[in-house]
N, C-alpha and C. Protein backbone atom coordinates (compact mmCIF):
# COMPACT_ATOMS: atom_id res chain seq x y z
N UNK A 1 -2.37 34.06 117.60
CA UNK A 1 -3.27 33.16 118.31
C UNK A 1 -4.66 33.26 117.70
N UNK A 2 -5.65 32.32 117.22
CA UNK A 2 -6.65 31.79 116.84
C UNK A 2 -7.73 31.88 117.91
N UNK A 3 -8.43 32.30 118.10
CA UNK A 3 -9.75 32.10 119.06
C UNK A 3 -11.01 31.76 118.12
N UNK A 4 -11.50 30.67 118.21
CA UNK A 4 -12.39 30.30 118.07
C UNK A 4 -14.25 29.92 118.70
N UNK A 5 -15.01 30.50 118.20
CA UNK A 5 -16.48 30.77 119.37
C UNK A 5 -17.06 29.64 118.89
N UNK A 6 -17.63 28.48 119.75
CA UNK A 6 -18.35 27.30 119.50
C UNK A 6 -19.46 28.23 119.15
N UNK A 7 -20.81 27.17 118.50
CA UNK A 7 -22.16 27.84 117.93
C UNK A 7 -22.64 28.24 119.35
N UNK A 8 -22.94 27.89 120.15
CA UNK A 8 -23.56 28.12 121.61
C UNK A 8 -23.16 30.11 121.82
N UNK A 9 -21.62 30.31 121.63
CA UNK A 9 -21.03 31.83 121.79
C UNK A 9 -20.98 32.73 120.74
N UNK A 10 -21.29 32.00 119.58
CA UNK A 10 -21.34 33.06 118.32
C UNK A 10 -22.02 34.33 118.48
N UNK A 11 -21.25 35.14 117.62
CA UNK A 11 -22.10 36.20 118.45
C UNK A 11 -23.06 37.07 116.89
N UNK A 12 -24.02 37.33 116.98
CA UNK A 12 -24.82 38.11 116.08
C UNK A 12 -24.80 39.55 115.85
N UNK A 13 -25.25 40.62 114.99
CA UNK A 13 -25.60 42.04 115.09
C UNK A 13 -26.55 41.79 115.77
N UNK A 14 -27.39 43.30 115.81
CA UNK A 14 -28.50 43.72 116.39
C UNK A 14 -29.58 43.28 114.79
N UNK A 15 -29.08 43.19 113.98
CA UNK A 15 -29.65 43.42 111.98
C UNK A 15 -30.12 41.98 112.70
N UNK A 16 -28.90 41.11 112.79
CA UNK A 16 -29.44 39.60 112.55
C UNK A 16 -30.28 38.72 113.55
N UNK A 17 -30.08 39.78 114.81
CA UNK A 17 -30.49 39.03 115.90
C UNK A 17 -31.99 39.45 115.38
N UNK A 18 -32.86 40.90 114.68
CA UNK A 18 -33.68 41.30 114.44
C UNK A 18 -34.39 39.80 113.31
N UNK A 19 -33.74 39.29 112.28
CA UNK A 19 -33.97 38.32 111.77
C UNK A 19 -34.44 37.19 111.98
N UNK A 20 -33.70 36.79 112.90
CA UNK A 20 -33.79 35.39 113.97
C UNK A 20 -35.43 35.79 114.52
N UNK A 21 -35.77 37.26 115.13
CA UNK A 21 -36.78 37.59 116.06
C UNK A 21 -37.87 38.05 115.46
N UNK A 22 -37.43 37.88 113.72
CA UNK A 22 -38.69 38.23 113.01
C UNK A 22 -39.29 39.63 113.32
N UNK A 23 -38.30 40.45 113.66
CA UNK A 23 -38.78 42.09 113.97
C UNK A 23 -37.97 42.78 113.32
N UNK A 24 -38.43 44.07 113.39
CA UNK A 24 -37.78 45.34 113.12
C UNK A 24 -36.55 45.52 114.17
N UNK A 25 -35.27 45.53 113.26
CA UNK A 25 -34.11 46.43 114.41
C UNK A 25 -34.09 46.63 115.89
N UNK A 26 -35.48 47.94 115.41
CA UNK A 26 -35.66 49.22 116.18
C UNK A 26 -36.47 48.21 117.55
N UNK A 27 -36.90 47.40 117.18
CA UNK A 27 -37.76 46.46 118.33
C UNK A 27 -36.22 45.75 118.91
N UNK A 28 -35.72 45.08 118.59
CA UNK A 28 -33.92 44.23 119.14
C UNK A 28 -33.61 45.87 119.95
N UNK A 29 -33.12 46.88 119.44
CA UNK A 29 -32.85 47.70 120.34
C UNK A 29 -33.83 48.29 121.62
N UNK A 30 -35.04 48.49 121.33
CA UNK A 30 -35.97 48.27 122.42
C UNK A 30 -35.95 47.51 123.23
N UNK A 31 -35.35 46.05 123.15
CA UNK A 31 -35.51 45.69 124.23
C UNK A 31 -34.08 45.48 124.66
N UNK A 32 -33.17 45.97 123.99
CA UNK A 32 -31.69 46.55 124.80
C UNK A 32 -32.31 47.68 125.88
N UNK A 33 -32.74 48.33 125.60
CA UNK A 33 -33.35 49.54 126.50
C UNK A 33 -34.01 49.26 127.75
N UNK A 34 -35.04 48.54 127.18
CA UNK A 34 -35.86 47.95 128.16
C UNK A 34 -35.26 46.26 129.53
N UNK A 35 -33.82 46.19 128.98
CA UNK A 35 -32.93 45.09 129.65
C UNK A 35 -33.37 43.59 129.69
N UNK A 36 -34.56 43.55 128.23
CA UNK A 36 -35.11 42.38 127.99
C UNK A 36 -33.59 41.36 127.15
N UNK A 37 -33.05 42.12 126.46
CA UNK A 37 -31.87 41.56 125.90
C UNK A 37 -30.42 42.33 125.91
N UNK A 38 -29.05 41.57 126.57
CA UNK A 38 -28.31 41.88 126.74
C UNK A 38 -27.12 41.77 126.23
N UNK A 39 -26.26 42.84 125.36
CA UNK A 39 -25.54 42.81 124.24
C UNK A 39 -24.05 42.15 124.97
N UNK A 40 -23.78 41.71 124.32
CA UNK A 40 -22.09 40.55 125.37
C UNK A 40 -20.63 42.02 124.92
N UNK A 41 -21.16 42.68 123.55
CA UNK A 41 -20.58 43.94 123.48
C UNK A 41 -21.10 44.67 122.59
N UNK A 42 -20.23 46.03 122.62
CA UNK A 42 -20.54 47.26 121.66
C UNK A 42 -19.21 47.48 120.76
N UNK A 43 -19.53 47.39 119.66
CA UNK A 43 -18.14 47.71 118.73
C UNK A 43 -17.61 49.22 118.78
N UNK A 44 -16.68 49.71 118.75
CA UNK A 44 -16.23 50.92 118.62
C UNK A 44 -17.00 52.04 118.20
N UNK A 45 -17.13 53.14 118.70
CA UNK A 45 -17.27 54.25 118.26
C UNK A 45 -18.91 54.60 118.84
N UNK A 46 -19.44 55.60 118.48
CA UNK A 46 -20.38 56.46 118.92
C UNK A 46 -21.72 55.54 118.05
N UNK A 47 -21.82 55.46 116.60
CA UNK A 47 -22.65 54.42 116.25
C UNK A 47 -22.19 52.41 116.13
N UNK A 48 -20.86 52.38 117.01
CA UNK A 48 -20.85 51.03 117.07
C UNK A 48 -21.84 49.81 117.45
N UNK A 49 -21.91 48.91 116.16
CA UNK A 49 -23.02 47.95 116.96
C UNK A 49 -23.22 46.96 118.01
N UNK A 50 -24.09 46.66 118.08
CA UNK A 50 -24.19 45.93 119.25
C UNK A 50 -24.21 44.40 118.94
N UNK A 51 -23.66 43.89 119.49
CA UNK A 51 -23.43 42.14 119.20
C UNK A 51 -23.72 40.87 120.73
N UNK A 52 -24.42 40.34 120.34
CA UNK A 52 -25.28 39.10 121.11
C UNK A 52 -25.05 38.36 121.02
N UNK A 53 -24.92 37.29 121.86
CA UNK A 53 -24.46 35.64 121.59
C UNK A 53 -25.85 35.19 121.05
N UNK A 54 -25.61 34.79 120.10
CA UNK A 54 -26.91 33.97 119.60
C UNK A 54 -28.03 33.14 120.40
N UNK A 55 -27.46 32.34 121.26
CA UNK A 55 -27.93 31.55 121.97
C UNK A 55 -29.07 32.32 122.58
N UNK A 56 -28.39 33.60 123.20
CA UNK A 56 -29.70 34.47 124.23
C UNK A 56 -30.88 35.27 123.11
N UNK A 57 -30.84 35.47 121.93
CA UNK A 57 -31.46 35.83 121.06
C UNK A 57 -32.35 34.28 121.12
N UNK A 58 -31.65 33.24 120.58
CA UNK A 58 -32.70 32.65 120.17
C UNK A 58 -33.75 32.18 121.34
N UNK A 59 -32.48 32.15 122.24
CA UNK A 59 -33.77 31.70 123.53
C UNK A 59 -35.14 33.02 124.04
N UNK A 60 -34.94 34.04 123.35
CA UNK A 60 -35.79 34.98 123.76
C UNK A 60 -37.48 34.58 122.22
N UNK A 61 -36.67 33.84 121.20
CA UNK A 61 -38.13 33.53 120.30
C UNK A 61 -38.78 32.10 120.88
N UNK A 62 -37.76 31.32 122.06
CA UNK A 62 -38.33 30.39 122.50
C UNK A 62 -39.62 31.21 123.63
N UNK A 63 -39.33 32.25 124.24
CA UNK A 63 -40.20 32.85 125.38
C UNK A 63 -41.16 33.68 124.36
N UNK A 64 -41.19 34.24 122.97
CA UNK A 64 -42.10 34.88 122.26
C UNK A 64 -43.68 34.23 122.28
């Protein structure tokens, strides 16, 4: 079975969502911390990354 994510659900790293937000990483995870942005999941393991629907990333450089 095929699952496919329209652009609206795509989902980003923490690297790219940092791109999109024109910041450092370490700032995208700050505001994981701070519950300004909320990861849709965490990939496996102890350093697994964190992944965002795009949509809520970009709407957070619309509120910048």
């Amino acid at each position: 079975m095929l699952w496919f994510m329209s652009d609206a659900e795509e989902e980003v790293t923490a690297a790219e969502a940092a791109v999109i937000l024109s910041v450092d990483r370490s700032v995208v995870l700050k505001k994981v911390a701070a519950e300004q942005l909320k990861p849709v999941r965490k990939l496996p393991g102890r350093t697994g990354a964190y992944l965002f629907r795009r949509s809520d990333v970009e709407a957070l450089v619309k509120t910048a």
